[in-house]
Protein backbone atom coordinates (compact mmCIF):
# COMPACT_ATOMS: atom_id res chain seq x y z
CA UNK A 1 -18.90 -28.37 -4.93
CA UNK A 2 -17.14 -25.73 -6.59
CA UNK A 3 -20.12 -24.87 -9.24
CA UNK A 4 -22.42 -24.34 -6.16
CA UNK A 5 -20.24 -21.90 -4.18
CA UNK A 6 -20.25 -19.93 -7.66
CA UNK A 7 -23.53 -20.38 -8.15
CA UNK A 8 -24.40 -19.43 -4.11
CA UNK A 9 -22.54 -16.18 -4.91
CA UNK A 10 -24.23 -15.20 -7.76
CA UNK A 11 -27.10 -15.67 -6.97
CA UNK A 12 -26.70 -13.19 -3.49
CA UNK A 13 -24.90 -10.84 -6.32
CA UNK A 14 -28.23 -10.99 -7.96
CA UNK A 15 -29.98 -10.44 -4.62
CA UNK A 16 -28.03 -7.47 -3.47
CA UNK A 17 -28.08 -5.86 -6.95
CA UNK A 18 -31.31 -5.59 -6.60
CA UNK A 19 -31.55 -4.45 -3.23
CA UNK A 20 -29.10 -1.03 -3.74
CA UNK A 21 -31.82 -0.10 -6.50
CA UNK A 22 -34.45 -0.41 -4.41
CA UNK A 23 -33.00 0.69 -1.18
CA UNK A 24 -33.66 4.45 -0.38
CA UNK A 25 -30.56 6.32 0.61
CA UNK A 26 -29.20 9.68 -0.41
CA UNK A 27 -26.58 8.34 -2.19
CA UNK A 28 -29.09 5.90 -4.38
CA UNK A 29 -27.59 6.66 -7.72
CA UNK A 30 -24.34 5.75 -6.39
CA UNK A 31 -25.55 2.60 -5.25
CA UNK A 32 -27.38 2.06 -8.77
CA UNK A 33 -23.81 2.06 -10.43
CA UNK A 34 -22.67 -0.20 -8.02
CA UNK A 35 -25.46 -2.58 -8.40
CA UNK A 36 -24.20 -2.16 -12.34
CA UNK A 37 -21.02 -3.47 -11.37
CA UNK A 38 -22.22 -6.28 -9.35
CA UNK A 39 -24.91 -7.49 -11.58
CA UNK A 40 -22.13 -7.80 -14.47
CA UNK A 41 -19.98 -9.79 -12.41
CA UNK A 42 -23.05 -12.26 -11.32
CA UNK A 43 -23.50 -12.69 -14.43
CA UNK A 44 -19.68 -13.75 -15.18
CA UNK A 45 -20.24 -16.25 -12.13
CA UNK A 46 -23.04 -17.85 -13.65
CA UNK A 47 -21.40 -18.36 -16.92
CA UNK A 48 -18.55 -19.93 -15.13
CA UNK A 49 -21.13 -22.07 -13.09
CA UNK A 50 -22.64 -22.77 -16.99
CA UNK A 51 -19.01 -24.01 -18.26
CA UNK A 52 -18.73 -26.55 -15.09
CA UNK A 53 -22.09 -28.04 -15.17
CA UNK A 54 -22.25 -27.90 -18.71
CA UNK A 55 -25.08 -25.68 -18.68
CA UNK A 56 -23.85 -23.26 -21.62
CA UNK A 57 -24.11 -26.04 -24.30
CA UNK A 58 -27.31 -27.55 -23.58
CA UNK A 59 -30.39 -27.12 -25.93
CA UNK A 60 -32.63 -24.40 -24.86
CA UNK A 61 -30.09 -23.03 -22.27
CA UNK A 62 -31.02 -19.71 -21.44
CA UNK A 63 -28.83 -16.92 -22.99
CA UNK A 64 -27.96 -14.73 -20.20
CA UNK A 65 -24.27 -13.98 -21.28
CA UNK A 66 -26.24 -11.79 -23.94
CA UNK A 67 -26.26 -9.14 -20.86
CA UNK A 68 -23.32 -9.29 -20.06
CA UNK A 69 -21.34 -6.34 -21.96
CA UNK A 70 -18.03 -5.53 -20.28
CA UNK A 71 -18.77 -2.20 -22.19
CA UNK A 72 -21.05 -1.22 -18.94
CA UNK A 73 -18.12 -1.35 -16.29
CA UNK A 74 -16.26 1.78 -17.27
CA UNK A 75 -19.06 4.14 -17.17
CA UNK A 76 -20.71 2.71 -14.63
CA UNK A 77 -16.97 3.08 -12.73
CA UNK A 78 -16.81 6.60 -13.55
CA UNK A 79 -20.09 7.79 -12.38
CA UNK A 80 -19.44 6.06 -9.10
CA UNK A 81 -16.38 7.45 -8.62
CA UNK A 82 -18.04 10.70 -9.49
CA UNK A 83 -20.46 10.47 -7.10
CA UNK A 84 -18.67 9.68 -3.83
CA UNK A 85 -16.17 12.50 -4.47
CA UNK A 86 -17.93 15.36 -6.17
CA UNK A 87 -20.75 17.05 -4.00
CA UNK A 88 -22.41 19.33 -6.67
CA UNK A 89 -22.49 16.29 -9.27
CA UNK A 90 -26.34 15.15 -9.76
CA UNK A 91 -27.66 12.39 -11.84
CA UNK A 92 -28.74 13.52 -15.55
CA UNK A 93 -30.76 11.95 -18.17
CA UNK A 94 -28.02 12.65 -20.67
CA UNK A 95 -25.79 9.91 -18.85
CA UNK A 96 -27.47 7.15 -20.27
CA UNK A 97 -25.71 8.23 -23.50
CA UNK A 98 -22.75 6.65 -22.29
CA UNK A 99 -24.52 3.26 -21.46
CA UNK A 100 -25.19 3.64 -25.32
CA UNK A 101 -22.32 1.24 -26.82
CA UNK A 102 -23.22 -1.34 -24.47
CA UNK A 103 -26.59 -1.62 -25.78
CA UNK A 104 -25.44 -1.86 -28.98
CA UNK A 105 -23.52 -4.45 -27.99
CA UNK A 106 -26.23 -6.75 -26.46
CA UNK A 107 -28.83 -5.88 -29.21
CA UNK A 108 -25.95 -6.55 -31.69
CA UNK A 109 -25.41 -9.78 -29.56
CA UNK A 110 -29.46 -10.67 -29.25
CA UNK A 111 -29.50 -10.51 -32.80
CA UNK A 112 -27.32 -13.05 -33.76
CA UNK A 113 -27.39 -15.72 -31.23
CA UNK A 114 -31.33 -15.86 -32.25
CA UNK A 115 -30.48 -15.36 -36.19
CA UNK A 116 -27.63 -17.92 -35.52
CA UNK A 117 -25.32 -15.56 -36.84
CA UNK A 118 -27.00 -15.08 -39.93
CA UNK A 119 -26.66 -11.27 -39.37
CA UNK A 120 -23.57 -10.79 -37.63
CA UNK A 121 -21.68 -10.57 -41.24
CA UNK A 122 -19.01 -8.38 -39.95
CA UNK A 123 -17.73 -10.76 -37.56
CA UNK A 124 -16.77 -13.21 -40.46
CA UNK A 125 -15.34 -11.22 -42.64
CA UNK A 126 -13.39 -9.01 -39.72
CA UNK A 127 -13.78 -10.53 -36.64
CA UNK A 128 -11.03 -8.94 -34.73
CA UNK A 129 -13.53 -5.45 -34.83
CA UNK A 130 -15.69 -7.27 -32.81
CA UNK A 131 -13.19 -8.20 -30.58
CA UNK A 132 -11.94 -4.55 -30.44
CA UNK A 133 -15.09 -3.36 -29.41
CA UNK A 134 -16.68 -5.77 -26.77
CA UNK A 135 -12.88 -6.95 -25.11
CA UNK A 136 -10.36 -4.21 -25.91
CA UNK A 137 -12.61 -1.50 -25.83
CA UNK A 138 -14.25 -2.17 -22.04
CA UNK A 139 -10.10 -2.29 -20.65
CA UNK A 140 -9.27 0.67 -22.55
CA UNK A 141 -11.78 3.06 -21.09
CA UNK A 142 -11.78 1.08 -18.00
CA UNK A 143 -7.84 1.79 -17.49
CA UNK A 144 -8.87 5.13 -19.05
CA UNK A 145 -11.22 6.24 -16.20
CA UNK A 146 -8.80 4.79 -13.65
CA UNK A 147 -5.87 7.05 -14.77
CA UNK A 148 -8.01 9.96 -15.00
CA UNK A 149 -9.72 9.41 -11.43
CA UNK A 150 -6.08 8.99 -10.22
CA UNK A 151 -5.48 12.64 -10.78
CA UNK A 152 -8.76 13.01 -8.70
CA UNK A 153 -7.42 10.74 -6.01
CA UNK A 154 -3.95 12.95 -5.83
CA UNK A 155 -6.67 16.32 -5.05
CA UNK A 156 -8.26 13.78 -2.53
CA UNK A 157 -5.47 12.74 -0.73
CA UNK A 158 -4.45 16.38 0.09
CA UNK A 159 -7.78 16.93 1.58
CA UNK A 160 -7.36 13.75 3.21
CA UNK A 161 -3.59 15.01 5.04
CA UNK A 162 -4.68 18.39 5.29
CA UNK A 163 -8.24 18.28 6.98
CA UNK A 164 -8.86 18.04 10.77
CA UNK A 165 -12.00 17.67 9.95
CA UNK A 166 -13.05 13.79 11.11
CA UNK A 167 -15.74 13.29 8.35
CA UNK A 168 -13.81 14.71 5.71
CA UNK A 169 -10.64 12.32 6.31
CA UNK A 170 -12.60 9.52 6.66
CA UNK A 171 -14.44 9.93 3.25
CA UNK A 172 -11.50 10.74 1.76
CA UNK A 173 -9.57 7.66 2.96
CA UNK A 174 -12.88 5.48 2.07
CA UNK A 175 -12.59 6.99 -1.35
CA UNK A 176 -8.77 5.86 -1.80
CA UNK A 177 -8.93 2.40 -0.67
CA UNK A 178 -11.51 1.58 -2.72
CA UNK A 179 -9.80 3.49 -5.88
CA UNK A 180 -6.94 1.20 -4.72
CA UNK A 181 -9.19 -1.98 -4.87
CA UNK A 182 -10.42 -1.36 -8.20
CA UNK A 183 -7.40 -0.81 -9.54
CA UNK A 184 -6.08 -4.50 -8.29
CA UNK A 185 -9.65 -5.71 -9.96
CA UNK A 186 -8.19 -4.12 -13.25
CA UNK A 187 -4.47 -5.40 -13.08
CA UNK A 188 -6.21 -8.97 -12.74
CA UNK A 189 -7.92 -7.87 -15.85
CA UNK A 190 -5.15 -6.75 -18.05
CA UNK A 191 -2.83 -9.43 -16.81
CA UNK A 192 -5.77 -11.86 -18.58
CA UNK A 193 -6.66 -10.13 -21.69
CA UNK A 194 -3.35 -8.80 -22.76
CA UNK A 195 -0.85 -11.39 -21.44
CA UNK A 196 -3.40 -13.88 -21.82
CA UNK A 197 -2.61 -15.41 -17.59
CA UNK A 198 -4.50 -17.37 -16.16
CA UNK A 199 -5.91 -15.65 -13.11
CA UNK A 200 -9.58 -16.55 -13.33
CA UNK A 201 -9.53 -18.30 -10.40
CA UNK A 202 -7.65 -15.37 -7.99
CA UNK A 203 -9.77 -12.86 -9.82
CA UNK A 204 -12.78 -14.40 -9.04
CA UNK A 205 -12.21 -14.82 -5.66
CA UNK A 206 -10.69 -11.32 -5.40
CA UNK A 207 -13.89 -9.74 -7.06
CA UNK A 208 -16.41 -11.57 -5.04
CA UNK A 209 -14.57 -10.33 -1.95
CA UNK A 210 -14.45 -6.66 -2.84
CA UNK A 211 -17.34 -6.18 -4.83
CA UNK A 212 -19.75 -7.63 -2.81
CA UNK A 213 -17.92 -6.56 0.37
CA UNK A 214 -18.69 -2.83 -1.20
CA UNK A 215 -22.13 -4.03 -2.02
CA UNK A 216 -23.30 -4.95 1.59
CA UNK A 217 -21.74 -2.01 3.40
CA UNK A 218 -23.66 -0.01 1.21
CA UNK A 219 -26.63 -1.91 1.81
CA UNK A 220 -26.64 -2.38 5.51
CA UNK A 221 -25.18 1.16 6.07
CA UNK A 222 -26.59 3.68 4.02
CA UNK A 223 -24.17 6.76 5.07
CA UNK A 224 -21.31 4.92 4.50
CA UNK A 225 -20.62 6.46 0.56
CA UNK A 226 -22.49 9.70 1.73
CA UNK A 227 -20.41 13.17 1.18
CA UNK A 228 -19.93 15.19 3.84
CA UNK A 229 -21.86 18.02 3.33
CA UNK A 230 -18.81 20.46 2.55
CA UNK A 231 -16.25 17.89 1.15
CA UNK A 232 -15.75 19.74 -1.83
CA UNK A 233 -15.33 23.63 -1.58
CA UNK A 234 -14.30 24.93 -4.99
CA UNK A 235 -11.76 27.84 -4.69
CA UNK A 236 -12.72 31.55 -5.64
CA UNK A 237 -10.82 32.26 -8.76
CA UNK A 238 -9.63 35.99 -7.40
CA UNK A 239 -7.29 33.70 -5.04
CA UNK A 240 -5.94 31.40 -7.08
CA UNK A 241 -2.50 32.33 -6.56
CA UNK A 242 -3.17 31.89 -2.76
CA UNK A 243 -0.24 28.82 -1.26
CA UNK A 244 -3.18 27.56 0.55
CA UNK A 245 -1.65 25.29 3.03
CA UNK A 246 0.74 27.86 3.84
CA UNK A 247 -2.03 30.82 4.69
CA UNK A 248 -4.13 28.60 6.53
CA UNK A 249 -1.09 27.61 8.82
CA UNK A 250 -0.26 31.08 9.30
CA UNK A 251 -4.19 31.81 10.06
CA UNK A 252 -3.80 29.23 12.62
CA UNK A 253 -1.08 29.97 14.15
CA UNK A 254 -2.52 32.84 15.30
CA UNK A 255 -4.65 30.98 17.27
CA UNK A 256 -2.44 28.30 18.29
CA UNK A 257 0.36 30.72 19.04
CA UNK A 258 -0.81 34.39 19.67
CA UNK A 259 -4.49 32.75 21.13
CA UNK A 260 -6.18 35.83 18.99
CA UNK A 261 -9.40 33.54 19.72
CA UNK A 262 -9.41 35.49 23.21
CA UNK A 263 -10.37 38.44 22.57
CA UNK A 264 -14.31 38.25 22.94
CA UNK A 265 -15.40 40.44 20.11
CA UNK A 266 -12.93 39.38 17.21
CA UNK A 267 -14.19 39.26 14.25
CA UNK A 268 -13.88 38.39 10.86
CA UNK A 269 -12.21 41.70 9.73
CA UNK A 270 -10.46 41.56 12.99
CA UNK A 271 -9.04 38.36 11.70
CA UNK A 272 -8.40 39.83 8.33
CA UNK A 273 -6.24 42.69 9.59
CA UNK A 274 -3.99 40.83 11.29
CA UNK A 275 -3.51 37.69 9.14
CA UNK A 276 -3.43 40.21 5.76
CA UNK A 277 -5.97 38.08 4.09
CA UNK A 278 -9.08 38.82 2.62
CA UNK A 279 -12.01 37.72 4.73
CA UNK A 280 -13.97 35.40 1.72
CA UNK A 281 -10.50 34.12 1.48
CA UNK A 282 -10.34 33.57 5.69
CA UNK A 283 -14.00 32.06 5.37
CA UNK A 284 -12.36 29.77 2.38
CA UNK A 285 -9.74 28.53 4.40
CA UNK A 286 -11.56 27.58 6.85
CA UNK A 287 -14.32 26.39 5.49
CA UNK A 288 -12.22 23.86 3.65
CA UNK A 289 -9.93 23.11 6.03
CA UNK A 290 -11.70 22.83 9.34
CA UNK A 291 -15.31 22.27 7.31
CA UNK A 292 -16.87 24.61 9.82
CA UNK A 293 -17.61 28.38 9.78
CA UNK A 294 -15.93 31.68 11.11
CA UNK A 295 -17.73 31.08 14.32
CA UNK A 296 -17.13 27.52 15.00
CA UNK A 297 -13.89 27.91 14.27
CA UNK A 298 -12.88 30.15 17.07
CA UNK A 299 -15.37 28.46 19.61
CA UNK A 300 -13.31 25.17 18.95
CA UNK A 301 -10.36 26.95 19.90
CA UNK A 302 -12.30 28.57 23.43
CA UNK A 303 -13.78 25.02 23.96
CA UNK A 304 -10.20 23.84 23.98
CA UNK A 305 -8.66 26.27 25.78
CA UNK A 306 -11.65 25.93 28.71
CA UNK A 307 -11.04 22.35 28.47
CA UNK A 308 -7.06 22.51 29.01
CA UNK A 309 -7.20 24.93 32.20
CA UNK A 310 -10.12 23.51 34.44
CA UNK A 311 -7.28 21.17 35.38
CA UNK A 312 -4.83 23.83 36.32
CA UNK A 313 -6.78 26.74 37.49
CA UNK A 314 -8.56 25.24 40.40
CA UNK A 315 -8.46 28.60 42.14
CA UNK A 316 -10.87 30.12 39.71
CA UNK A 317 -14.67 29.36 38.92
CA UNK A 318 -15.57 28.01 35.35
CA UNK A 319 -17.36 30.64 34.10
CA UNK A 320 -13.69 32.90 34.97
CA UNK A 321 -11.87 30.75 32.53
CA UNK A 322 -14.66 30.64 30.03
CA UNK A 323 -14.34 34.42 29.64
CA UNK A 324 -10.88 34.30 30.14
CA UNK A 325 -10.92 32.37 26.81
CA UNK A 326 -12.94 34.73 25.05
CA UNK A 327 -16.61 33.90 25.86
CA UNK A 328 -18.54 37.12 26.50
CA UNK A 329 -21.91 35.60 28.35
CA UNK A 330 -22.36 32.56 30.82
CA UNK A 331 -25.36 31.51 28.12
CA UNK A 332 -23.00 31.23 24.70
CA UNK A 333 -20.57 29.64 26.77
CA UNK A 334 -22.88 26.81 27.96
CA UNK A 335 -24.62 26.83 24.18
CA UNK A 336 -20.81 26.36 22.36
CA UNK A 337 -19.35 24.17 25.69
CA UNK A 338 -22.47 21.04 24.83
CA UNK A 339 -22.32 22.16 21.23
CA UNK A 340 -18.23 20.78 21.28
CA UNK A 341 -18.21 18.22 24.09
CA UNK A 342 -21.57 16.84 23.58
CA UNK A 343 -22.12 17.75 27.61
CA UNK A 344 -22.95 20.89 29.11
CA UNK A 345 -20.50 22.22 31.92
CA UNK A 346 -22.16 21.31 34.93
CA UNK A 347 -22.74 17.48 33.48
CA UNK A 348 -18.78 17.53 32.08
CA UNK A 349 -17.75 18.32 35.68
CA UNK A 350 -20.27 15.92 37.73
């Protein structure tokens, strides 16, 4: 019973491998490294399935373990990563240079399984390099690329407590939950290699679970590891010494406090004079922030403002409190009003 749940749940690893290659989605290269992942794990599923049945010692067994180099997990890791949290990062020939080492490893492998070790001569005579390179090797740079992506995560998490931006914070929180996951996945892992505990069993069960789990959301919903389209918004280096959490409250409270966003003609140098910031460094904040432009920005706050006196200004008509709010025709108004609330005026009061 137990060999055919492992082999059920390779064998839809296999299947939905090959389905994120195929399927066509903007984020397809991230999918592709994913896929990585989960075809490596099948792979350790059948072998297990192999060792119960008995499979792995039978004459003219096939030799799929010779696939199956651990040495594709960290790279594979790090361009995922890369891709779900770095906008401006595009797939490039020159990455397959770091699938390199694992292809030395399975051609290294192929070799002597089908020589019968004949010309694996190393591994006699200093068989712990071997070891080094296809057990110790894989954890190191796996743990490697998990420390370094932590520092990413810190950035991340910022944006993630920081950003009113809906899209933005739920990316970012996507992002660290699964960082979270894989790092479980890799405590499993050391606990087994360099403590040498038994947690095959939990691991397993623990990897089907969150790999695949990964692997069908990504299928089924294609958007779900796509980057909002200004998630990343690299800082101009003429402001680096900008606190920018502390200018962009300031810039808001003059919105929130002083409702600047009234006046109908303000405007970006309007908004520079009396916040005493540049305006690219305005537009920065913003942007990041709020992940909207000048425009938008202020329009949100007019929206709102509309929004919160219809209740309490019965005496006046709406088109009064839109320009009381800084709208300066009745056709902008109706243009920003659906653009916010998804309903134009007339439909948001019937």
């Amino acid at each position: 019973m137990t060999a055919t749940i492992i082999l059920t749940a390779a064998v839809q690893g296999f299947l939905i491998a090959l389905g994120l290659v195929f399927k066509k989605a903007k984020n397809r290269h991230s999918n592709i490294y994913l896929s990585i992942i989960i075809f490596l794990y099948s792979l350790e599923l059948v072998f297990s399935w192999g060792s119960i049945t008995g499979y792995n010692n039978e004459i003219g067994r096939i030799p799929f373990w010779l696939l199956d180099s651990y040495l594709t997990i960290p790279p594979a890791l790090w361009f995922f990563f890369r891709h779900n949290s770095e906008i401006n990062f595009k797939f490039s020939p020159k990455h397959l240079f770091y699938f390199v080492p694992a292809l030395i490893e399975i051609l290294v492998s192929a070799t002597a399984y089908f020589s019968d070790g004949k010309y694996l001569f190393f591994a006699k005579s200093a068989p712990w390099v071997w070891v080094a390179f296809t057990d110790w090797l894989p954890l190191l740079l796996t743990i490697v690329v998990l420390i370094f992506q932590a520092f990413k995560m810190v950035d991340i998490y910022k944006q993630f407590r920081q950003n009113s931006n809906q899209a933005l914070r739920s990316h970012s929180l996507k992002l660290i939950v699964i960082f979270c996951l894989f790092w479980f996945l890799g405590i499993i892992w050391i606990a087994e290699s360099l403590f040498h505990i038994n947690l095959r069993g939990p691991f397993e069960g623990c990897t089907v679970i969150i790999l695949f789990g990964l692997a069908y959301i990504s299928f089924f919903n294609p958007s779900f590891f796509e980057i909002p389209r200004q998630y990343q918004n690299k800082k101009p280096d003429e402001f680096k010494n900008y606190d920018d959490e502390k200018e962009f409250a300031k810039l808001k409270g003059l919105f929130t406090k002083d409702t600047i966003f009234t006046r109908p003609k303000l405007s970006l140098k309007d908004l520079s004079e009396e916040s005493n910031l540049p305006s690219r460094y305005i537009s920065y904040l913003i942007n990041t922030y709020t992940s909207s432009n000048f425009n938008d920005f202020i329009n949100a706050f007019r929206v709102n403002e509309v929004l919160r006196k219809i209740p309490i200004e019965k005496n006046k008509t709406l088109l009064g409190i839109a320009m009381e709010a800084g709208f300066n025709s009745k056709s902008t108004f109706n243009q920003v009003f659906k653009q916010h609330t998804g309903k134009s005026p007339s439909e948001f009061l019937g």
